[in-house]
PDB file of N, CA and C in Angstrom:
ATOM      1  N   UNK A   1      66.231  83.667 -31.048  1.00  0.00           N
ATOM      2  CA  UNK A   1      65.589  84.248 -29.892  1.00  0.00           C
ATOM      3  C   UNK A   1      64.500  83.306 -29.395  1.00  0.00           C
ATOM      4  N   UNK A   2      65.222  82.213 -28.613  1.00  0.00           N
ATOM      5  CA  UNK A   2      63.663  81.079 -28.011  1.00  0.00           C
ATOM      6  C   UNK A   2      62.964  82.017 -27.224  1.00  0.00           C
ATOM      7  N   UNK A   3      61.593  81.933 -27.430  1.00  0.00           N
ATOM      8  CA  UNK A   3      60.993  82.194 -26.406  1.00  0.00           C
ATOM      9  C   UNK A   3      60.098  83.848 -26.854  1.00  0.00           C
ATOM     10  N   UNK A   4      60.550  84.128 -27.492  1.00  0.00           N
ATOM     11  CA  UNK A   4      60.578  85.692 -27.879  1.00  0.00           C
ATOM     12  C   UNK A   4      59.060  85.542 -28.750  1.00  0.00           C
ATOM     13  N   UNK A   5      58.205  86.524 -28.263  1.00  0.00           N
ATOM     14  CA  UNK A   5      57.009  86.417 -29.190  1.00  0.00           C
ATOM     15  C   UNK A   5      56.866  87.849 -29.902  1.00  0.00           C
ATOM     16  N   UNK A   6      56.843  87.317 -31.454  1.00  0.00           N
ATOM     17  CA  UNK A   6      57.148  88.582 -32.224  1.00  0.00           C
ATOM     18  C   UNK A   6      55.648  88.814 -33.058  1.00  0.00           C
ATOM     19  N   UNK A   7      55.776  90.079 -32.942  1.00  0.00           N
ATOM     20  CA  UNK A   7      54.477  90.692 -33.579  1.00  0.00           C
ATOM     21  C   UNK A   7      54.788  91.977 -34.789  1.00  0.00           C
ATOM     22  N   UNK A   8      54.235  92.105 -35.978  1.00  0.00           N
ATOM     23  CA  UNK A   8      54.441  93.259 -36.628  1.00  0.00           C
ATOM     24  C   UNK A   8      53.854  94.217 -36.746  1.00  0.00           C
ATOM     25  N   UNK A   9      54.024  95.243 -37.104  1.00  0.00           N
ATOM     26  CA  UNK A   9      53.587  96.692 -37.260  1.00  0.00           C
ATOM     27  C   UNK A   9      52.010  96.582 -37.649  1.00  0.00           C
ATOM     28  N   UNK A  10      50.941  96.796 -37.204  1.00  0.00           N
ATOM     29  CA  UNK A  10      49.831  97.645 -37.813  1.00  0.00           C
ATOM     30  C   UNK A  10      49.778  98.117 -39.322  1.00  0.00           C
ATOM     31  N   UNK A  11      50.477  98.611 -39.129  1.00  0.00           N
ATOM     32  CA  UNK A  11      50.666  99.892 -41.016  1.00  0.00           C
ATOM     33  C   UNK A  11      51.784  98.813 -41.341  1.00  0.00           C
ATOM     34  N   UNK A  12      51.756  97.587 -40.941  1.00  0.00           N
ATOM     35  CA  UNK A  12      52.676  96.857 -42.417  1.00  0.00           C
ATOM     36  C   UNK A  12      51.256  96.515 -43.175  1.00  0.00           C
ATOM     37  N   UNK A  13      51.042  96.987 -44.298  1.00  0.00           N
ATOM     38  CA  UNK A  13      50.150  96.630 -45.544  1.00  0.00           C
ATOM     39  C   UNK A  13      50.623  95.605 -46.294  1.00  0.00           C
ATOM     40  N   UNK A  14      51.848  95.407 -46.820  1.00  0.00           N
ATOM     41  CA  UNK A  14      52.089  94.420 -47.279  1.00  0.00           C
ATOM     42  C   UNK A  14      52.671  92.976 -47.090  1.00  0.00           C
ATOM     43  N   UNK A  15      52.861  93.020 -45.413  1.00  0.00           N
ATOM     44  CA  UNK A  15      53.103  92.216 -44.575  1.00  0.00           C
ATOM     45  C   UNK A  15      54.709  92.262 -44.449  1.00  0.00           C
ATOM     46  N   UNK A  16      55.272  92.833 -45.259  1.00  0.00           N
ATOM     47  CA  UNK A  16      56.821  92.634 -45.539  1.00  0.00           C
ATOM     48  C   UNK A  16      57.406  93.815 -44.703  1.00  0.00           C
ATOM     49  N   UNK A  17      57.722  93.356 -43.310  1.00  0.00           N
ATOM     50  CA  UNK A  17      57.873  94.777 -42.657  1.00  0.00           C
ATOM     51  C   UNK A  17      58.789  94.410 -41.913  1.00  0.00           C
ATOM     52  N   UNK A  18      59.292  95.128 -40.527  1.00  0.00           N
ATOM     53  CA  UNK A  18      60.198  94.316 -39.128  1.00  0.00           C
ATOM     54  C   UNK A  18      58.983  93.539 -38.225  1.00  0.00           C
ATOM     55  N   UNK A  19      59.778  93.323 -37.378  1.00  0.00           N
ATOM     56  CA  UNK A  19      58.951  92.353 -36.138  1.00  0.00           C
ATOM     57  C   UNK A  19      59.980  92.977 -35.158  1.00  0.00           C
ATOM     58  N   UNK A  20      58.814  92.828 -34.091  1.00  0.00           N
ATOM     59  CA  UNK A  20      59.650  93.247 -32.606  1.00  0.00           C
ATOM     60  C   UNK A  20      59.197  92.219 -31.509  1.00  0.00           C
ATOM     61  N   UNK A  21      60.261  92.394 -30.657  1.00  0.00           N
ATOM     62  CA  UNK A  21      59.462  91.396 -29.519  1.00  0.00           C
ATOM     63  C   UNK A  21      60.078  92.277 -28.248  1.00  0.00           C
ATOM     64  N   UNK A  22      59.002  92.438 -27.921  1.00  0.00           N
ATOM     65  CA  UNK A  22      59.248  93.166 -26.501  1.00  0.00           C
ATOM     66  C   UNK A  22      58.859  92.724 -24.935  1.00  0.00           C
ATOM     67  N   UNK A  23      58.814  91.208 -25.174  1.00  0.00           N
ATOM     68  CA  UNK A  23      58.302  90.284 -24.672  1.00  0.00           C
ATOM     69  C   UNK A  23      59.790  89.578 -23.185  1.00  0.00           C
ATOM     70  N   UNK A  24      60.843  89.770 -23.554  1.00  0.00           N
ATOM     71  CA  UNK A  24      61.821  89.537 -23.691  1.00  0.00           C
ATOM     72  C   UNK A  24      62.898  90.674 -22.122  1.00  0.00           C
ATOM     73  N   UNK A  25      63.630  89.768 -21.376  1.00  0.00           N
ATOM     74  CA  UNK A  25      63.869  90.097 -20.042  1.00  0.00           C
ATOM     75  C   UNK A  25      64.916  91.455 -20.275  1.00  0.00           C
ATOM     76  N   UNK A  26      64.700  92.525 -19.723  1.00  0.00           N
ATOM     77  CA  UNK A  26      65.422  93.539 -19.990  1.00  0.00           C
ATOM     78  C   UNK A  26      65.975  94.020 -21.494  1.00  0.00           C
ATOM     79  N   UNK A  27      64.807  93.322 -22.850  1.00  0.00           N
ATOM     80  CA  UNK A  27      65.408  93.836 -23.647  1.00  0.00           C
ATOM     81  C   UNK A  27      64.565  93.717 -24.556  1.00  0.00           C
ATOM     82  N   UNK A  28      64.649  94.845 -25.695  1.00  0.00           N
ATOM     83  CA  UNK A  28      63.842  94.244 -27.087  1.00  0.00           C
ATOM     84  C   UNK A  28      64.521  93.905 -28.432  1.00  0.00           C
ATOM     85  N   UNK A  29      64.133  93.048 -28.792  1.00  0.00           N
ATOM     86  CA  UNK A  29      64.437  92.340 -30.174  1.00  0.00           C
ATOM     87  C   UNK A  29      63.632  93.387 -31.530  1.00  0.00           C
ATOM     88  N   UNK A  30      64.557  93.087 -32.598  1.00  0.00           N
ATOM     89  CA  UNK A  30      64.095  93.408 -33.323  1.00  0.00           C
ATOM     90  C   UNK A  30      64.488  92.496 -35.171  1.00  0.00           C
ATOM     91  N   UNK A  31      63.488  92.297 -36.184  1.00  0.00           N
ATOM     92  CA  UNK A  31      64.039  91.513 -37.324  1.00  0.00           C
ATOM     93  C   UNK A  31      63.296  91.771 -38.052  1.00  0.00           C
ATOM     94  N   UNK A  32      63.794  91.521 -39.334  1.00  0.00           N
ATOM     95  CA  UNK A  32      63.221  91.269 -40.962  1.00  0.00           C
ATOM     96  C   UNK A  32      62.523  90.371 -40.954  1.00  0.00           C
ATOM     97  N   UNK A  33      60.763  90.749 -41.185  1.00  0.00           N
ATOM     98  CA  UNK A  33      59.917  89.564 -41.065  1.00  0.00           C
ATOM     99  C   UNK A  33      60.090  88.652 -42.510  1.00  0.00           C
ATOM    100  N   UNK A  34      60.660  89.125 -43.164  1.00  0.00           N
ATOM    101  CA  UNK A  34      61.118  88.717 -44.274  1.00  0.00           C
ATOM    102  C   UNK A  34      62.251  87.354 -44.145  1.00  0.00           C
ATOM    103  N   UNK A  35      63.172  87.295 -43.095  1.00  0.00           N
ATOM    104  CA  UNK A  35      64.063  86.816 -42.627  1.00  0.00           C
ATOM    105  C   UNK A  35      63.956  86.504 -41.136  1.00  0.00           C
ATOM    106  N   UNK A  36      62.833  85.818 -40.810  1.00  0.00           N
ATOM    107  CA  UNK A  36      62.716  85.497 -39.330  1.00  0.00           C
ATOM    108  C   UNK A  36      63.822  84.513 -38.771  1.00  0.00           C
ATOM    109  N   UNK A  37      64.499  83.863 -39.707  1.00  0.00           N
ATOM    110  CA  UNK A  37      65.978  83.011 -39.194  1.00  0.00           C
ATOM    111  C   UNK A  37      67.050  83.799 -39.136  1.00  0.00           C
ATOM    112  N   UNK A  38      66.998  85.117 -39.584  1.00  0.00           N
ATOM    113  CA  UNK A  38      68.137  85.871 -39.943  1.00  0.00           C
ATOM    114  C   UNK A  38      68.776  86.650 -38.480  1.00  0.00           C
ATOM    115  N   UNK A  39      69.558  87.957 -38.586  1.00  0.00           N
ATOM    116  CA  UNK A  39      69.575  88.590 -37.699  1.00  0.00           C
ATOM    117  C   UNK A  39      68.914  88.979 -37.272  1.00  0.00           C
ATOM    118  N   UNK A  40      68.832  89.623 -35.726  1.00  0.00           N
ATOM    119  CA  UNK A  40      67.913  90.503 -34.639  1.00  0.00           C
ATOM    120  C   UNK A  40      69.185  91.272 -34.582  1.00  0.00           C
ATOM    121  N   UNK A  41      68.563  92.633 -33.938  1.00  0.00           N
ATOM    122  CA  UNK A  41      69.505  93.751 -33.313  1.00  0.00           C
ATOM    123  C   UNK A  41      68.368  94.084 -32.129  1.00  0.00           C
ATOM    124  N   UNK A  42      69.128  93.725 -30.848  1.00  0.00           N
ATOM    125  CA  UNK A  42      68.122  94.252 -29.573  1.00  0.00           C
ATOM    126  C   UNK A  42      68.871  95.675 -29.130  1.00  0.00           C
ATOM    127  N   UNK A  43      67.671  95.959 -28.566  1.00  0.00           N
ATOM    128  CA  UNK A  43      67.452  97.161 -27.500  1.00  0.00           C
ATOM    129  C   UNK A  43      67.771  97.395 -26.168  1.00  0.00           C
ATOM    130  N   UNK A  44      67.661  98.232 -25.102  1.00  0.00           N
ATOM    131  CA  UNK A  44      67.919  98.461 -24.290  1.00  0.00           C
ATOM    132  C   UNK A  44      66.328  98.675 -24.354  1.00  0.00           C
ATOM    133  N   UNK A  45      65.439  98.850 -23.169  1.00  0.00           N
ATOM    134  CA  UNK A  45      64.023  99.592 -23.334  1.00  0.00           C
ATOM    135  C   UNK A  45      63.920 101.047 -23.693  1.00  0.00           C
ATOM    136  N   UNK A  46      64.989 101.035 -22.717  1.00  0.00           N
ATOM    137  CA  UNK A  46      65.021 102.867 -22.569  1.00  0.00           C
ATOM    138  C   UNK A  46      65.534 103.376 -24.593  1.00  0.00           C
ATOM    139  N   UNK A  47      66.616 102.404 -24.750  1.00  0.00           N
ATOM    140  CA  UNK A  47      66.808 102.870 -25.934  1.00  0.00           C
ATOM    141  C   UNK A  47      65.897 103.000 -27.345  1.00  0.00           C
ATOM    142  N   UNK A  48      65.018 101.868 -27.005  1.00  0.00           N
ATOM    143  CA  UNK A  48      63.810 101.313 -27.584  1.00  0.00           C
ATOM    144  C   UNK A  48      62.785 102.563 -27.941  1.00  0.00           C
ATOM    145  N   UNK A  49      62.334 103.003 -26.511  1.00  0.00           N
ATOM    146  CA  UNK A  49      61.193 104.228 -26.308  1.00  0.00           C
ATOM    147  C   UNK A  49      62.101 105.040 -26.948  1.00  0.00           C
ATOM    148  N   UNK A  50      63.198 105.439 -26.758  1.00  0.00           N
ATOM    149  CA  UNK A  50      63.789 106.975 -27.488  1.00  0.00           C
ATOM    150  C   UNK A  50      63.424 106.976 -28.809  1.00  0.00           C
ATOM    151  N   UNK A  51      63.731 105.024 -29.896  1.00  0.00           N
ATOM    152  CA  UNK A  51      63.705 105.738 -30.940  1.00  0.00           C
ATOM    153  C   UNK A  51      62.600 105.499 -31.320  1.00  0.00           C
ATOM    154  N   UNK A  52      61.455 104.929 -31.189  1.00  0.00           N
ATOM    155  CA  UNK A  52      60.056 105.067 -30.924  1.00  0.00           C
ATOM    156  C   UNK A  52      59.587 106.331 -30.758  1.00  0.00           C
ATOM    157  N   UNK A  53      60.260 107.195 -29.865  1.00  0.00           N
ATOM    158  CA  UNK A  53      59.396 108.426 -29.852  1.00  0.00           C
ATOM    159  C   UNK A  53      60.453 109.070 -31.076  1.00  0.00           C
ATOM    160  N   UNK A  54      60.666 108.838 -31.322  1.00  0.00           N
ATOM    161  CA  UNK A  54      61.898 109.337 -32.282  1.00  0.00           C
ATOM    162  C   UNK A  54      61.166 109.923 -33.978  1.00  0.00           C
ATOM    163  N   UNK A  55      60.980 108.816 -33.670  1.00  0.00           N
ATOM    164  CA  UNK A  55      59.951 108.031 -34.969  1.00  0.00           C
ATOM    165  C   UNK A  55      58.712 108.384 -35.462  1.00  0.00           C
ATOM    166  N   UNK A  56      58.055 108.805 -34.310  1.00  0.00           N
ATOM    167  CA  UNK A  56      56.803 109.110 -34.240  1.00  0.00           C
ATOM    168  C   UNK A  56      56.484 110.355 -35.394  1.00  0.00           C
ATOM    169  N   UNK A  57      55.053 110.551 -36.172  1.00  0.00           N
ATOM    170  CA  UNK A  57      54.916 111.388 -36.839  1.00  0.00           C
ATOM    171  C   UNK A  57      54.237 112.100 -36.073  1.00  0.00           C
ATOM    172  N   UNK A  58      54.395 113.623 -36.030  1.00  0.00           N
ATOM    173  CA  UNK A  58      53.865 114.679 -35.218  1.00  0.00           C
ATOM    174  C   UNK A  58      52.397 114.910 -35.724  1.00  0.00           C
TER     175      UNK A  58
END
């Protein structure tokens, strides 16, 4: 993903978490910061926010 600027979670404590980049033209990225050469699985935005709110603790 050239170009893609990835940032991780807040509440990763142990640094070993995903990365997202939402930086990125009609889409978001997502990876194992563990494996930053490895796979991404992107998003749609819209699909993004769903599971974001998805996610969310009440």
């Amino acid at each position: 993903m050239t170009g893609a600027t990835w940032r991780k979670s807040t509440r990763s404590g142990n640094g070993e978490c995903v990365e997202v980049a939402v930086d990125l033209p009609g889409g978001v990225a997502v990876r194992d910061s563990k494996d930053p050469h490895g796979p991404v699985l992107a998003f749609t935005p819209g699909t993004w926010r769903t599971f974001v709110a998805a996610t969310r603790r009440p």
